[in-house]
C-alpha atoms as a PDB file:
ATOM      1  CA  UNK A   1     -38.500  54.896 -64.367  1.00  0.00           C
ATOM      2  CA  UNK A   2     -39.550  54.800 -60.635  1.00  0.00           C
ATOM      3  CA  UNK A   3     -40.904  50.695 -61.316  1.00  0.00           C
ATOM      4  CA  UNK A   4     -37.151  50.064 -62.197  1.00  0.00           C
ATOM      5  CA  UNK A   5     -35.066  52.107 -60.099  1.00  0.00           C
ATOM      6  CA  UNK A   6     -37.270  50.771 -56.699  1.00  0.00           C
ATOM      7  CA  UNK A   7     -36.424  47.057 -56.931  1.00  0.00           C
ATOM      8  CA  UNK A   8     -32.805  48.013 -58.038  1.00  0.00           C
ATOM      9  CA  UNK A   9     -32.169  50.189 -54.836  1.00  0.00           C
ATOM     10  CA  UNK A  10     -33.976  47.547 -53.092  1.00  0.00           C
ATOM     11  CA  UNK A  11     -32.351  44.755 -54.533  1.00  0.00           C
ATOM     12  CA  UNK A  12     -28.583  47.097 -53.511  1.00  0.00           C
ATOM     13  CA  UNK A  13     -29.616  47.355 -50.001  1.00  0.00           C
ATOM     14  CA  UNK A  14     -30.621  43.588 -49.479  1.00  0.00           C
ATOM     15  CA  UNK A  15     -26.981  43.157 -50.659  1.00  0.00           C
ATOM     16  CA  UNK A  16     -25.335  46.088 -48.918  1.00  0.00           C
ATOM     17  CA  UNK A  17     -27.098  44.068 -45.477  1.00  0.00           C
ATOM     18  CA  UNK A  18     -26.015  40.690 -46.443  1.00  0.00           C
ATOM     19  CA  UNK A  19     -22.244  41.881 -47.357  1.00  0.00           C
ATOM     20  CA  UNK A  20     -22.226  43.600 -43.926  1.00  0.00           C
ATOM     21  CA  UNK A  21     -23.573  40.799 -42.124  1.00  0.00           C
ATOM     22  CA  UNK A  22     -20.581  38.429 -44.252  1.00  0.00           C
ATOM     23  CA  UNK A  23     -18.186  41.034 -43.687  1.00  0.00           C
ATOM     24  CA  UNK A  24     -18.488  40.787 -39.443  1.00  0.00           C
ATOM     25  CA  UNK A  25     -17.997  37.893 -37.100  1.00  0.00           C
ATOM     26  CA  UNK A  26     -18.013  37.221 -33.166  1.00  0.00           C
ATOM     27  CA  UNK A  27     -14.672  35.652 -31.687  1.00  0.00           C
ATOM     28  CA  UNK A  28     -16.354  33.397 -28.365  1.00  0.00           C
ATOM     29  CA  UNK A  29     -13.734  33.106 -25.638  1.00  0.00           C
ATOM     30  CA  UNK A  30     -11.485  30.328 -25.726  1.00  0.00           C
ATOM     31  CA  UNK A  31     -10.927  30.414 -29.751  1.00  0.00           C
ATOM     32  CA  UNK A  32      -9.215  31.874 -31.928  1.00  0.00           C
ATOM     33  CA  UNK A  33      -9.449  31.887 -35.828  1.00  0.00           C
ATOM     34  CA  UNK A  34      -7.058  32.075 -38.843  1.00  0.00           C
ATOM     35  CA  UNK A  35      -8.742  34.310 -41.888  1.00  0.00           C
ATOM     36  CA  UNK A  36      -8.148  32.979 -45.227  1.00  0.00           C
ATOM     37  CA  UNK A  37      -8.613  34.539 -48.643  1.00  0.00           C
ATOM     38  CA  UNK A  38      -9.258  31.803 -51.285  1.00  0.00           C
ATOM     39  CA  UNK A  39      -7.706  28.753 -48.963  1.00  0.00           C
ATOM     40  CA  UNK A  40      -4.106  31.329 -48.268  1.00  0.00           C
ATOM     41  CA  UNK A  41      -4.069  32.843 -44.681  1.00  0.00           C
ATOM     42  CA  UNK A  42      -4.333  36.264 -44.570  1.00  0.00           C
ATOM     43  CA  UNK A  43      -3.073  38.790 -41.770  1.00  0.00           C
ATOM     44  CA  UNK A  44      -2.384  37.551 -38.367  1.00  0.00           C
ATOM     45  CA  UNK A  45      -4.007  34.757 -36.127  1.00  0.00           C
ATOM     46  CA  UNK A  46      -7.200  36.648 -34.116  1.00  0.00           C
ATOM     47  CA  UNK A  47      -6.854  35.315 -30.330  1.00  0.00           C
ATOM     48  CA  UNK A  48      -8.855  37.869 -28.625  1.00  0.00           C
ATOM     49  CA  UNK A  49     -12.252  37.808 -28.157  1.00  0.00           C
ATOM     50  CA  UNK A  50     -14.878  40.131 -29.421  1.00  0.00           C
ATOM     51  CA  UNK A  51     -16.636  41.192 -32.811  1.00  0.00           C
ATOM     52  CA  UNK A  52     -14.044  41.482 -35.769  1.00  0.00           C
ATOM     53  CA  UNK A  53     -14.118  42.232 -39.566  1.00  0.00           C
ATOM     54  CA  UNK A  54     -13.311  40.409 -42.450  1.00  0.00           C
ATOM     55  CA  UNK A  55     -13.500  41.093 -46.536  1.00  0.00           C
ATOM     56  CA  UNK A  56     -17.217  39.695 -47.344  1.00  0.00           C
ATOM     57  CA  UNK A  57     -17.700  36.743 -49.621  1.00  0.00           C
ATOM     58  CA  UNK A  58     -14.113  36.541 -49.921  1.00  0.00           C
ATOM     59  CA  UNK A  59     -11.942  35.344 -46.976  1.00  0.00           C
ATOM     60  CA  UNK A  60     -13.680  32.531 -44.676  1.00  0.00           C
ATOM     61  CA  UNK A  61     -12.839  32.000 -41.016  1.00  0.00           C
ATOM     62  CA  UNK A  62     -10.998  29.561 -39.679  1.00  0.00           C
ATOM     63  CA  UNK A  63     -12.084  28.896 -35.709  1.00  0.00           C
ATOM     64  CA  UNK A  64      -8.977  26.446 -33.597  1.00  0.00           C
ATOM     65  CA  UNK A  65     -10.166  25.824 -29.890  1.00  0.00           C
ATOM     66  CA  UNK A  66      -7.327  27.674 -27.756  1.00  0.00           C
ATOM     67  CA  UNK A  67      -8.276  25.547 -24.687  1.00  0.00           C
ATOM     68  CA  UNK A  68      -6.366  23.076 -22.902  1.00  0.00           C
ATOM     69  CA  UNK A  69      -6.940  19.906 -25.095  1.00  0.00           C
ATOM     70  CA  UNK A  70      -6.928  16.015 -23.665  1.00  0.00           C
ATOM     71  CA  UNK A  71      -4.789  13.461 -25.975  1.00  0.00           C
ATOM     72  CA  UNK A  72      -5.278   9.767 -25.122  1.00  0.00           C
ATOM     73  CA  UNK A  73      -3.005   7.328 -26.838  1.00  0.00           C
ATOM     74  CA  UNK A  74      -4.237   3.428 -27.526  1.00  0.00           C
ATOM     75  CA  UNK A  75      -2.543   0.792 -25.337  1.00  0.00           C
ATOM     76  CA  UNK A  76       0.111  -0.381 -26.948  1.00  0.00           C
ATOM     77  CA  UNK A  77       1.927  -3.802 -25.887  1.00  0.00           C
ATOM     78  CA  UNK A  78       6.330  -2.982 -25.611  1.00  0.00           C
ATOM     79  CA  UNK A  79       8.903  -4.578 -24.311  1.00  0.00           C
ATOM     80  CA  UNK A  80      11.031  -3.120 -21.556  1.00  0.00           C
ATOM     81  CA  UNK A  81      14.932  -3.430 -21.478  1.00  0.00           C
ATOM     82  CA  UNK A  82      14.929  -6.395 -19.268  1.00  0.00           C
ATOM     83  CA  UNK A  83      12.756  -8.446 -22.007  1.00  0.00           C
ATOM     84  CA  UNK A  84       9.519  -7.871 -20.210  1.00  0.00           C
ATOM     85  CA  UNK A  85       6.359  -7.295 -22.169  1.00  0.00           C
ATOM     86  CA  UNK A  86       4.043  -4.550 -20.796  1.00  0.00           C
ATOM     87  CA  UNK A  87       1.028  -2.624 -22.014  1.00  0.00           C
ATOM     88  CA  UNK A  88       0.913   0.729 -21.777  1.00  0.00           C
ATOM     89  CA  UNK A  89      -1.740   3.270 -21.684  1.00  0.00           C
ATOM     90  CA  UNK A  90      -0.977   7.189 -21.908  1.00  0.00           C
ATOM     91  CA  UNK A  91      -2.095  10.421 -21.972  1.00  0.00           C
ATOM     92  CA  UNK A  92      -1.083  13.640 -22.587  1.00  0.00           C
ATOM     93  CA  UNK A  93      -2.279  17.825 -22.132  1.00  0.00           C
ATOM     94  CA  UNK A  94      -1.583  19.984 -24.946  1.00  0.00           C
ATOM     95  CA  UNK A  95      -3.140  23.050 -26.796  1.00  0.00           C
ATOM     96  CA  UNK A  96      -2.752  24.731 -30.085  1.00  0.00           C
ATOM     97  CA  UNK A  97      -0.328  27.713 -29.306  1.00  0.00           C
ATOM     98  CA  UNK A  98       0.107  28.717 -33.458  1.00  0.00           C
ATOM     99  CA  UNK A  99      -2.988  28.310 -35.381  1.00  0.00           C
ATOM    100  CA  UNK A 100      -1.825  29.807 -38.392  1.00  0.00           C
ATOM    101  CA  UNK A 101       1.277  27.060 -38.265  1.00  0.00           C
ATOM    102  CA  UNK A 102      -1.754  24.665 -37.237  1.00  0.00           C
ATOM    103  CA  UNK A 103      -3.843  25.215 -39.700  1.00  0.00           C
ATOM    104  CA  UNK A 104      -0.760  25.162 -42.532  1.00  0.00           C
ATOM    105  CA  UNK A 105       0.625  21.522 -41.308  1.00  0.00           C
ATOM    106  CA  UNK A 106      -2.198  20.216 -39.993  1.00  0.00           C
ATOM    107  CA  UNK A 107      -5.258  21.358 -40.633  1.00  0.00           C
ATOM    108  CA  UNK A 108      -8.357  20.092 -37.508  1.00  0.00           C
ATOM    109  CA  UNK A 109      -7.842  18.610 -34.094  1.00  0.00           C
ATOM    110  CA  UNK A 110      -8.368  14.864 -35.728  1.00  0.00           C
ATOM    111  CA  UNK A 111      -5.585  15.057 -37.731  1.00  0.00           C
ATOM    112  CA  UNK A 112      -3.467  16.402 -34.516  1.00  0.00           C
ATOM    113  CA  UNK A 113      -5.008  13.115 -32.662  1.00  0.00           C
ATOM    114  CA  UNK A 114      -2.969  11.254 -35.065  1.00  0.00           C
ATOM    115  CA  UNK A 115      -0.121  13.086 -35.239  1.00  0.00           C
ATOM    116  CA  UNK A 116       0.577  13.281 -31.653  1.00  0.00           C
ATOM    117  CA  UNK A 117      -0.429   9.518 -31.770  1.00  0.00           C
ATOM    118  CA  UNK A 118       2.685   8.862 -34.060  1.00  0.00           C
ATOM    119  CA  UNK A 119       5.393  11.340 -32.359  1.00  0.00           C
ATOM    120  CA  UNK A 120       4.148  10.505 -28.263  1.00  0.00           C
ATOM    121  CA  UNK A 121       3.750   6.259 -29.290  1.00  0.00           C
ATOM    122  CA  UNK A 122       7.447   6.484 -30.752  1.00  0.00           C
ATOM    123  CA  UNK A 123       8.480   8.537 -27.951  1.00  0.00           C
ATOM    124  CA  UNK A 124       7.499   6.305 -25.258  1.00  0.00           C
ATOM    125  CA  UNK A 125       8.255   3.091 -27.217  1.00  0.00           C
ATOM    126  CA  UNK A 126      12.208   4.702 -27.298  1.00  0.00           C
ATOM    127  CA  UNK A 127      12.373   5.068 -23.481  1.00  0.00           C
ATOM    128  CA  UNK A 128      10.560   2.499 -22.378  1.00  0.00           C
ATOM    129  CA  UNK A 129      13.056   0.205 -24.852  1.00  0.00           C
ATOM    130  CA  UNK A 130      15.862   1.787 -22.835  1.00  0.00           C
ATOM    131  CA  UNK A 131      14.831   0.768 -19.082  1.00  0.00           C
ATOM    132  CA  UNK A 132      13.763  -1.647 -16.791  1.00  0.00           C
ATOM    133  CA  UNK A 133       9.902  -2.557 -16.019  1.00  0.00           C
ATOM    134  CA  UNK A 134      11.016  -1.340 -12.348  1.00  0.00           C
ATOM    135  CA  UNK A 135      11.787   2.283 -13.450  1.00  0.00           C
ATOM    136  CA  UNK A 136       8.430   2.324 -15.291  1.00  0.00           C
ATOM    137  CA  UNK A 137       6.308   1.050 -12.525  1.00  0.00           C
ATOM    138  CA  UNK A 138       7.776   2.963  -9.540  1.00  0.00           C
ATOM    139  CA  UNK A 139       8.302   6.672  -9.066  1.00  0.00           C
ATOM    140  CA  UNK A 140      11.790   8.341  -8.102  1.00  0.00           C
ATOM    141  CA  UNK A 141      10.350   9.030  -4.597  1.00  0.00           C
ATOM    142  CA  UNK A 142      10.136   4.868  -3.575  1.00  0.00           C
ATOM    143  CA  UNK A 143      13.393   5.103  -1.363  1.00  0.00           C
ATOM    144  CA  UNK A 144      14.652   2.423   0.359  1.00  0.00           C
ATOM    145  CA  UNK A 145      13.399   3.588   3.252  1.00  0.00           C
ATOM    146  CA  UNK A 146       9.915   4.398   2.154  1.00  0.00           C
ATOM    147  CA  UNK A 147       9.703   0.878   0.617  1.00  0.00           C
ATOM    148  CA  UNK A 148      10.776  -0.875   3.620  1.00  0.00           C
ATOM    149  CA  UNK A 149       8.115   1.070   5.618  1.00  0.00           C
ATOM    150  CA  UNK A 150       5.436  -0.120   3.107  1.00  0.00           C
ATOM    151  CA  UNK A 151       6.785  -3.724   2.429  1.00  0.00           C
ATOM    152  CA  UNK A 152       8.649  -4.542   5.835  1.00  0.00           C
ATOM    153  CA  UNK A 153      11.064  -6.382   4.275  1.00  0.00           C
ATOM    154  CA  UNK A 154      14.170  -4.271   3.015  1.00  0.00           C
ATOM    155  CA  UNK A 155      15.625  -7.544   1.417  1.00  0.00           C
ATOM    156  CA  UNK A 156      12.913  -6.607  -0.990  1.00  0.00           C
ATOM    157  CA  UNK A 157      13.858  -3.105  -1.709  1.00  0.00           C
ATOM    158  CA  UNK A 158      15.138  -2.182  -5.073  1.00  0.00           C
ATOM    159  CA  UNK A 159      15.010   1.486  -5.350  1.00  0.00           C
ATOM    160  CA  UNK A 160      14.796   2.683  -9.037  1.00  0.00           C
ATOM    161  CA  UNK A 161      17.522   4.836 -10.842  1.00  0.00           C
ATOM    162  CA  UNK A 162      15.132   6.952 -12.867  1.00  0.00           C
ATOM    163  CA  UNK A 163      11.468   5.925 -11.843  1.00  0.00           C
ATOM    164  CA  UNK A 164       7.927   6.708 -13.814  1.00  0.00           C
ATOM    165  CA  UNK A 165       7.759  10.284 -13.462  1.00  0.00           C
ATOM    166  CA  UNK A 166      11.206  11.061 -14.741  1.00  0.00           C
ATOM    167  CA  UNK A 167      10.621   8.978 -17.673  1.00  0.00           C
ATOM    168  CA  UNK A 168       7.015  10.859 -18.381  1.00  0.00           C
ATOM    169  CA  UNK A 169       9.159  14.205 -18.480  1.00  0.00           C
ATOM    170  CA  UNK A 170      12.064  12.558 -20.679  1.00  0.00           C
ATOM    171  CA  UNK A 171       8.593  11.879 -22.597  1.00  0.00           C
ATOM    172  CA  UNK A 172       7.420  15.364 -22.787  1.00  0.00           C
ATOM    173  CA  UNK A 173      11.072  16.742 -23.289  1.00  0.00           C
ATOM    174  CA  UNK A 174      11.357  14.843 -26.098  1.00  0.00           C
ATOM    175  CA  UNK A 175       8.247  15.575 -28.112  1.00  0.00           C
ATOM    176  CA  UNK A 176       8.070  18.831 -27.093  1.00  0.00           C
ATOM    177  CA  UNK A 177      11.289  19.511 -29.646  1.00  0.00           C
ATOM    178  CA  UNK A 178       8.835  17.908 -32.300  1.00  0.00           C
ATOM    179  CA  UNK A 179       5.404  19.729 -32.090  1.00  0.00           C
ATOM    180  CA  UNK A 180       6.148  23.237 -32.185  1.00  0.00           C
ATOM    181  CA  UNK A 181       6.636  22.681 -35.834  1.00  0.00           C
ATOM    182  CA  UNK A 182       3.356  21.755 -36.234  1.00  0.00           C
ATOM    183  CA  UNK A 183       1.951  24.220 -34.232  1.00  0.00           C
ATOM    184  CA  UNK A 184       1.066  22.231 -31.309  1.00  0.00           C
ATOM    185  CA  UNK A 185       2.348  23.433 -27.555  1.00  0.00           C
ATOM    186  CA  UNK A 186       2.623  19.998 -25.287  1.00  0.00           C
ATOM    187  CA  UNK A 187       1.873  20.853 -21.295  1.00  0.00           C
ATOM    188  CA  UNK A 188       2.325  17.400 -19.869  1.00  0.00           C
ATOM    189  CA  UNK A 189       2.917  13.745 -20.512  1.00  0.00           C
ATOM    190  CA  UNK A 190       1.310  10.949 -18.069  1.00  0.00           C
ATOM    191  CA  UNK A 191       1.333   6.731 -17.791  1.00  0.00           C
ATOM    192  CA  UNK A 192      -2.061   6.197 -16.656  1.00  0.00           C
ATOM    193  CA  UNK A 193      -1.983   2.620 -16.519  1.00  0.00           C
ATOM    194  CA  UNK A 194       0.850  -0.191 -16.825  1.00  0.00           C
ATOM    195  CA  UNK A 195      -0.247  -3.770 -16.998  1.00  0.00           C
ATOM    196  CA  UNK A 196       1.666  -7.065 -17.966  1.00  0.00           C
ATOM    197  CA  UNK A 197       0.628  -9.555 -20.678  1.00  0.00           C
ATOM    198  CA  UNK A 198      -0.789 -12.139 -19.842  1.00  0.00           C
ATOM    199  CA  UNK A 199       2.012 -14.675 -19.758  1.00  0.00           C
ATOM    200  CA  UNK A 200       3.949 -12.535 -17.862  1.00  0.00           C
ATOM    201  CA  UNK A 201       0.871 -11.252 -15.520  1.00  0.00           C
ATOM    202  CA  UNK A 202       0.787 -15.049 -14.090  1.00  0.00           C
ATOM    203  CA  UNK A 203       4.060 -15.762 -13.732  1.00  0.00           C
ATOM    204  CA  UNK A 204       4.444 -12.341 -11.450  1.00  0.00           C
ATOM    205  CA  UNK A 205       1.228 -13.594  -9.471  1.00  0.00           C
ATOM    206  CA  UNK A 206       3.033 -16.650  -8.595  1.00  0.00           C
ATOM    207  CA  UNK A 207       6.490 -14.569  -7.663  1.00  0.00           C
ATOM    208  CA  UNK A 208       3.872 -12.314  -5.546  1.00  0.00           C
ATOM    209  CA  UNK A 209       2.395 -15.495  -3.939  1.00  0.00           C
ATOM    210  CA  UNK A 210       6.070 -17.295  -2.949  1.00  0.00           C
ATOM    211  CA  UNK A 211       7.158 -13.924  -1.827  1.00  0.00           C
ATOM    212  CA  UNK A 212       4.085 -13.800   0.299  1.00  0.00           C
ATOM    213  CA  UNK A 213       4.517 -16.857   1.819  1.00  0.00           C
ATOM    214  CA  UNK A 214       7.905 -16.152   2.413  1.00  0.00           C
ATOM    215  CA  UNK A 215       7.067 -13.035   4.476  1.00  0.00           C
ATOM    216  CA  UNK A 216       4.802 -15.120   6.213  1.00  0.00           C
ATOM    217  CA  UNK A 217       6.755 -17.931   6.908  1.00  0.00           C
ATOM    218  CA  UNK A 218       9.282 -15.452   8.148  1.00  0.00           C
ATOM    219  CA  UNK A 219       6.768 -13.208  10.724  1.00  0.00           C
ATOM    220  CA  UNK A 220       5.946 -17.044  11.871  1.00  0.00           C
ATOM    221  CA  UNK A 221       9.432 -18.163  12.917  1.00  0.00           C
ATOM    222  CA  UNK A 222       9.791 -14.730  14.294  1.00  0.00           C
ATOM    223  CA  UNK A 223       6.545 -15.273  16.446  1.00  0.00           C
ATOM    224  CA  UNK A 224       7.574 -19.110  17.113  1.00  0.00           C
ATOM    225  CA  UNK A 225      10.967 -17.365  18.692  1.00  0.00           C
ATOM    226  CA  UNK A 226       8.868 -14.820  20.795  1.00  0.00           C
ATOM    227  CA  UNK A 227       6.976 -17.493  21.787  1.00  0.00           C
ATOM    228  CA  UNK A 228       9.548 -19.824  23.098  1.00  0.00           C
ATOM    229  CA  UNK A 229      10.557 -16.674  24.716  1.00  0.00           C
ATOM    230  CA  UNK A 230       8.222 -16.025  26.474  1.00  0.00           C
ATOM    231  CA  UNK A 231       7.119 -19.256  27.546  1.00  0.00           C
ATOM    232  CA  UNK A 232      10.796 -19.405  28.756  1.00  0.00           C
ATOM    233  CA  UNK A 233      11.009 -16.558  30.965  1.00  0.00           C
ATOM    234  CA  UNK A 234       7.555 -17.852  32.261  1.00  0.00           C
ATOM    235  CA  UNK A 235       8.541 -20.924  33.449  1.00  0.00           C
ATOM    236  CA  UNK A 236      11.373 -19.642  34.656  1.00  0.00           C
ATOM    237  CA  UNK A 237       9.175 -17.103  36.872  1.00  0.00           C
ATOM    238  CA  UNK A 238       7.006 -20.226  38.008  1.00  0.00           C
ATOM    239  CA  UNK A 239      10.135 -22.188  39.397  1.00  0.00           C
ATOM    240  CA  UNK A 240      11.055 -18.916  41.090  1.00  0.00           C
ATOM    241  CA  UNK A 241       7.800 -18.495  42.293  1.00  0.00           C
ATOM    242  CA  UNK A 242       7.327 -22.153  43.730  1.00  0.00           C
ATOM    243  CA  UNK A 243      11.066 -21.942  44.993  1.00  0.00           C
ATOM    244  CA  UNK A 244      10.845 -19.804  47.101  1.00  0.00           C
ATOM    245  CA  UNK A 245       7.174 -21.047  48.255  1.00  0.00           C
ATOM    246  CA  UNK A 246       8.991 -24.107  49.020  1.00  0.00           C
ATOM    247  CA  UNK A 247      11.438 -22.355  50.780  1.00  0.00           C
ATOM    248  CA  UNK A 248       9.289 -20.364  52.977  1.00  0.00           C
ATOM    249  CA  UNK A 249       6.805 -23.051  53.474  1.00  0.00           C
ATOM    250  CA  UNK A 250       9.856 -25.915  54.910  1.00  0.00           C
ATOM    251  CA  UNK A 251      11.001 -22.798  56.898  1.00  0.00           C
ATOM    252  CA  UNK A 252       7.238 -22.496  58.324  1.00  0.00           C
ATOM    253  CA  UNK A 253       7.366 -26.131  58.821  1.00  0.00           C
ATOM    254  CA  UNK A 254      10.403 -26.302  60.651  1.00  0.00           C
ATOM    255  CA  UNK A 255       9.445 -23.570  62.921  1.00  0.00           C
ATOM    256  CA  UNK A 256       6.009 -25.438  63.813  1.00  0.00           C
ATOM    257  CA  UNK A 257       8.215 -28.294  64.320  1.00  0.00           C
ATOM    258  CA  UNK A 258      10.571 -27.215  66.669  1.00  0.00           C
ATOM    259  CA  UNK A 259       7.928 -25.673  68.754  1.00  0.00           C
ATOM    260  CA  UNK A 260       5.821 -28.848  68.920  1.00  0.00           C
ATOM    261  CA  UNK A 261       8.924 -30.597  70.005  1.00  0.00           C
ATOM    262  CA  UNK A 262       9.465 -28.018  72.482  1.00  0.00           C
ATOM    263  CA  UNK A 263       5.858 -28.199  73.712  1.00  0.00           C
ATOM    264  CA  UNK A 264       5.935 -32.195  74.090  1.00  0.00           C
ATOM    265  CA  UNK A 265       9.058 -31.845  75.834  1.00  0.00           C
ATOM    266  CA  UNK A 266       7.308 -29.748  77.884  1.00  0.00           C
ATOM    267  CA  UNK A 267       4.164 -32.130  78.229  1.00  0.00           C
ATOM    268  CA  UNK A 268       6.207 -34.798  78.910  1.00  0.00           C
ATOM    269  CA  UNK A 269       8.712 -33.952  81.258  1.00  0.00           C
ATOM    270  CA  UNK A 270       6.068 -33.287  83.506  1.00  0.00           C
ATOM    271  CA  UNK A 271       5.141 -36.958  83.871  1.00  0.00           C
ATOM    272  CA  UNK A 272       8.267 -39.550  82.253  1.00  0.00           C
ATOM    273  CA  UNK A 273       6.447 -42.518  82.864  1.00  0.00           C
ATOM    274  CA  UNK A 274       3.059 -41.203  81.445  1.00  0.00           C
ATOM    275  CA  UNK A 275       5.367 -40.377  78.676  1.00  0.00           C
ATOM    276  CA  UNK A 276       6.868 -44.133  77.920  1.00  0.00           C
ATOM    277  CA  UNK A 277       3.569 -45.508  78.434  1.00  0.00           C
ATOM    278  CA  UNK A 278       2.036 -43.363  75.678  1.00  0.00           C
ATOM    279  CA  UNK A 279       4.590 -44.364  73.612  1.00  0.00           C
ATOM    280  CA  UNK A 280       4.297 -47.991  74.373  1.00  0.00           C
ATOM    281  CA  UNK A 281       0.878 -47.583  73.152  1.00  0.00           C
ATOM    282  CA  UNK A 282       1.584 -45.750  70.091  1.00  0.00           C
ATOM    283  CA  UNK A 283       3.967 -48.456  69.458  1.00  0.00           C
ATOM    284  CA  UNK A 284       1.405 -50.930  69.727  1.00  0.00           C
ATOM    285  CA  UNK A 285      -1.286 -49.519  67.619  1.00  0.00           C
ATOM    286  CA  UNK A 286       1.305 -49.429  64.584  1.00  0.00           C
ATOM    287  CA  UNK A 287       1.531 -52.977  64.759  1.00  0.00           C
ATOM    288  CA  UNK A 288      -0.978 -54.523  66.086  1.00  0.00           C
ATOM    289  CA  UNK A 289      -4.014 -55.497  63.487  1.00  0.00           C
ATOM    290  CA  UNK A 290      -7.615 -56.607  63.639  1.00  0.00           C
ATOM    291  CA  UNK A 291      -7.000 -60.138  63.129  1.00  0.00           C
ATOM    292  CA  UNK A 292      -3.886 -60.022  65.257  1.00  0.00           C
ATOM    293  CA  UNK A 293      -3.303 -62.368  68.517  1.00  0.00           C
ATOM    294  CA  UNK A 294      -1.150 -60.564  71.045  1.00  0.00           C
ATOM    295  CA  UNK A 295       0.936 -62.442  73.298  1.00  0.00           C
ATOM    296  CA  UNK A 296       2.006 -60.228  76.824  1.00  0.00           C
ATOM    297  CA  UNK A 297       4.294 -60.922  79.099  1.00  0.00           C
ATOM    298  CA  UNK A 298       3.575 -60.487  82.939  1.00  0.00           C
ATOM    299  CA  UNK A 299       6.348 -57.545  83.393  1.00  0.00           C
ATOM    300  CA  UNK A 300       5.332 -55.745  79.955  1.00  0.00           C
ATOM    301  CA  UNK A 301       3.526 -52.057  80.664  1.00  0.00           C
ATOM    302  CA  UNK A 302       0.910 -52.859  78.523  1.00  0.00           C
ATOM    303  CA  UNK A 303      -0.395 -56.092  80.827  1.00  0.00           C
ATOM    304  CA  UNK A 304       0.576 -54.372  84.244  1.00  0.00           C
ATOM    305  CA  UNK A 305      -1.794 -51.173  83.055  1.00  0.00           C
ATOM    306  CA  UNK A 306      -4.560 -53.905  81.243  1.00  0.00           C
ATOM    307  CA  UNK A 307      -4.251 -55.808  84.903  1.00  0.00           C
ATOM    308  CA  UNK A 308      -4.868 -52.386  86.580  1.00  0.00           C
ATOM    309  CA  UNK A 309      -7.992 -51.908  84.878  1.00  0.00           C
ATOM    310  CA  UNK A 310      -9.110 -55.302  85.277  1.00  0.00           C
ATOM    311  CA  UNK A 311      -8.769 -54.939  89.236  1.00  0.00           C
ATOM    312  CA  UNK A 312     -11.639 -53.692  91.075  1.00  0.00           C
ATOM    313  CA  UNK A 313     -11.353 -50.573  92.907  1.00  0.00           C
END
């Protein structure tokens, strides 16, 4: 009687440990779990953390991450409401605030990658339909003023009626009506990169380039004027400057002038005839050559003084 009743308490206990072991499980922080009995939920979603119960061999857990989950849609090429064709990359922050709903109309986080693929695509596709490529590419913030800062050229400014990050939240507004249904809590909605095709890509390269070169060609017929400008006011310094140098140096002159003439008066008043005859001999230097032949006449200065020197003392 022992030999049978032995292995049959044994064989009890073995599955008294393994029903216990079943029946408990650990929560880890930052899940939670849905218990279901034969595929139905049972009870309320567990959220906290911590070592909970469930029937053995019966109901099977259900573990949803209740972290702060990344959703990254495919670029998708749309056209904007002035006929431009853009790509457009997004992403989006969003976490699973019902997992019993979750689990019920979705089921796992691929399936949700999809789904949010469908509702945020359409979403985007809508608005983006509905405005210009320059409310998609510029925030609210680019003010006239800010823009003519950065671009120095306010003929160029074109501030935006909605801009990018208005358009992100019209985004999130919108699919945010459409998750909860599913489950799904959406935190944020972002553009993380815009880029033209590549028909339109060259064609804005070019309008870059000619607006470019119109800036330029603009700062240099604004330095051309500063030049002439300058160059102006310099020359007109430099005729003031040699002006009055002029001015001061014929007023020099004239002064020097006056007082040699006053000093030769001087010189010769002191002696008139020693005066003409100097001046009889200045006269005939001037015009008198080296190959010239003078001819004197007996009462002329010039022979009475040569006659004088010829005469011995």
């Amino acid at each position: 009687m022992d030999k049978i009743i032995r292995p049959l308490v044994l064989i009890l206990l073995i599955a008294a440990g393994i029903a216990v072991w079943d029946g408990f499980f650990i929560l880890p922080e930052g899940q939670q779990a849905v218990i279901t009995q034969f595929g139905a939920p049972v009870g309320a979603p567990v959220t906290k953390a911590g070592l909970k119960f469930k029937t053995p061999f019966i109901q099977v857990v259900q573990y949803f991450d209740k972290r702060i989950l990344v959703w990254d849609g495919d670029p998708n090429q749309i056209p904007t409401n002035d006929k431009t064709f853009i790509y457009m990359d997004n992403t989006a922050r969003w976490r699973i605030s019902d997992p019993l709903r979750f689990l019920q109309a979705v089921g796992n986080e691929r399936r949700a990658t999809s789904l949010l693929n469908d509702i945020l695509a359409g979403t985007v596709r809508d608005l983006v339909n509905k405005n210009d490529l320059i409310e998609i590419i510029r925030s609210s913030d680019w003010s006239p003023d800010y823009m003519a800062a950065t671009v120095q050229s306010r003929d160029m400014v074109v501030p935006p009626k909605v801009g990018r990050d208005k358009i992100s939240q019209m985004v999130l507004d919108a699919a945010s009506k459409i998750t909860p249904q599913y489950g799904i809590e959406l935190l944020d909605v972002m553009f993380t990169r815009v880029n033209y095709i590549e028909s339109v890509r060259l064609k804005v390269y070019d309008r870059m380039i000619s607006e470019r070169k119109r800036i330029a060609a603009e700062k240099r017929s604004t330095g051309e004027g500063r030049k002439a400008e300058i160059l102006g006011r310099v020359d007109r310094e430099l005729q003031e400057i040699t002006s009055t140098a002029k001015r001061e140096a014929t007023e020099i002159r004239g002064k020097a002038d006056a007082e040699a003439a006053k000093i030769y008066a001087q010189a010769y008043s002191s002696n008139p005839e020693f005066f003409a005859f100097q001046k009889s001999l200045e006269s005939y230097r001037s015009i008198i050559g080296k190959n010239t032949s003078l001819v004197l006449s007996a009462d002329s200065d010039l022979f009475r003084y040569l006659e004088r020197q010829r005469m011995p003392n």
